[in-house]
Each structure stands twice: as C-alpha cells, then as structure tokens.
Protein backbone atom coordinates (compact mmCIF):
# COMPACT_ATOMS: atom_id res chain seq x y z
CA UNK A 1 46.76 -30.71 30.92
CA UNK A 2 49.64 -30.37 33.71
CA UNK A 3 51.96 -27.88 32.51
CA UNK A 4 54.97 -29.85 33.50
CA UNK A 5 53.79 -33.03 32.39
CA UNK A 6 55.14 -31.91 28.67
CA UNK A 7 58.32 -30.38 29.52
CA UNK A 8 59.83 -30.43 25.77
CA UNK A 9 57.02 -27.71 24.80
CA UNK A 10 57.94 -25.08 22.85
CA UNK A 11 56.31 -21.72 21.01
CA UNK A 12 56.86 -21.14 17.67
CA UNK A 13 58.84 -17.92 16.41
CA UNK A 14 55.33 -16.40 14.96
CA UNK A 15 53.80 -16.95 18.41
CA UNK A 16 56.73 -15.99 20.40
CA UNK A 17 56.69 -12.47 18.08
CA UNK A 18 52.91 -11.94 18.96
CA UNK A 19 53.46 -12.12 22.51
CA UNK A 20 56.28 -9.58 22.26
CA UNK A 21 54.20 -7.73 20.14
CA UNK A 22 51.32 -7.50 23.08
CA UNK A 23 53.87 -6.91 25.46
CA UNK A 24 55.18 -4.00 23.55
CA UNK A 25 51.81 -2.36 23.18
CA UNK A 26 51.37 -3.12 26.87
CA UNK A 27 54.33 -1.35 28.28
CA UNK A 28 54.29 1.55 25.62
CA UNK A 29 53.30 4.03 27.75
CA UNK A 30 56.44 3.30 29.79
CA UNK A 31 58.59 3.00 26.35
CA UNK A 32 57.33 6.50 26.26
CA UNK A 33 58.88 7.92 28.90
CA UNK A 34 62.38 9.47 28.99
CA UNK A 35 65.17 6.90 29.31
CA UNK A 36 68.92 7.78 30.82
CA UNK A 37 71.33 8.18 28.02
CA UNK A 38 73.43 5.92 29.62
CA UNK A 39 70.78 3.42 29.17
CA UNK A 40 69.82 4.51 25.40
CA UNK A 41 73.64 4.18 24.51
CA UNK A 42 73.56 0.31 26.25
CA UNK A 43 70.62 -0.41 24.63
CA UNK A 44 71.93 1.18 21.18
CA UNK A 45 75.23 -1.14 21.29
CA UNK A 46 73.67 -4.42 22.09
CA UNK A 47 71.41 -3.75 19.43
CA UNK A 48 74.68 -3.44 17.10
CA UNK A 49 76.32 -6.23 18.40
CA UNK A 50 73.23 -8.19 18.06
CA UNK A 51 72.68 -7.47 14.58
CA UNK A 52 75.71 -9.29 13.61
CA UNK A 53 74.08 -12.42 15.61
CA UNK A 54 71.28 -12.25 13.63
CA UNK A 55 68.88 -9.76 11.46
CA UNK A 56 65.80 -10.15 13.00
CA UNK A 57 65.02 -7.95 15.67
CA UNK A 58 62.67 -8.50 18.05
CA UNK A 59 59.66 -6.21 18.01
CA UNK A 60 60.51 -3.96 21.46
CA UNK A 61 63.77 -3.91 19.46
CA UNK A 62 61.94 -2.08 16.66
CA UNK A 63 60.06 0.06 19.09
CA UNK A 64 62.75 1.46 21.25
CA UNK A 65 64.16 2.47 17.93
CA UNK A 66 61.18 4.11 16.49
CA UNK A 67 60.90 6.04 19.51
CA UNK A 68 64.62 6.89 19.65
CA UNK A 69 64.76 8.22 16.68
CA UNK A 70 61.19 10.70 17.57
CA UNK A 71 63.08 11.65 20.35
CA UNK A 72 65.43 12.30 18.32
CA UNK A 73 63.15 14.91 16.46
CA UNK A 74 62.33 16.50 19.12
C-alpha cells in the first residue's frame, strides 16, 4: 500500500494513546533527568491552561507529573 495513496487516514484516539504510551516508556530515562525550572513552570502552565481545553491528558502529560511531584519528594 503507498502511504500517500490514502491521504484521509487517520489513528484512532486508543492507538494514538499507545504510541504515546511507547514513546513515554522510551524516553523515560530522559524524563528522568533534571529539567530547568523555567521549563517545569512552562510545562506546569500549559498543562493548566490545557485542562480547561479538555480533561484528558495525554500520557507524557501524566508522566512529567508523576515525576514532578517525586521530585518533589525529594
């Protein structure tokens, strides 16, 4: 199948989430590492705004949190 031959293909939320899922588990051990706060507080208020958009977050969404908040902890 040419990829461009169907160009109104799309992936459906659940697959979209277990890709972003992978991905996450991919690049944890980079999640892992110490961010700037200047990029922690960025990523802290478009999470906020982006909760009034919608209330799903996406799963690296749910893991930068989880780790912010061992950090946190620590």
């Amino acid at each position: 199948m040419n990829a461009t031959s169907n160009k109104g293909a799309r992936l459906s939320r659940d697959i979209q989430a277990k890709i972003g899922e992978k991905l996450a588990l991919l690049y944890l051990p980079v999640l892992r590492q110490d961010i700037p706060q200047q990029l922690s507080d960025l990523s802290r208020r478009l999470d906020a705004t982006g909760k009034t958009r919608r209330k799903r977050r996406s799963s690296l969404s749910r893991m930068l949190e989880a780790l912010r908040r061992r950090g946190a902890r620590s």
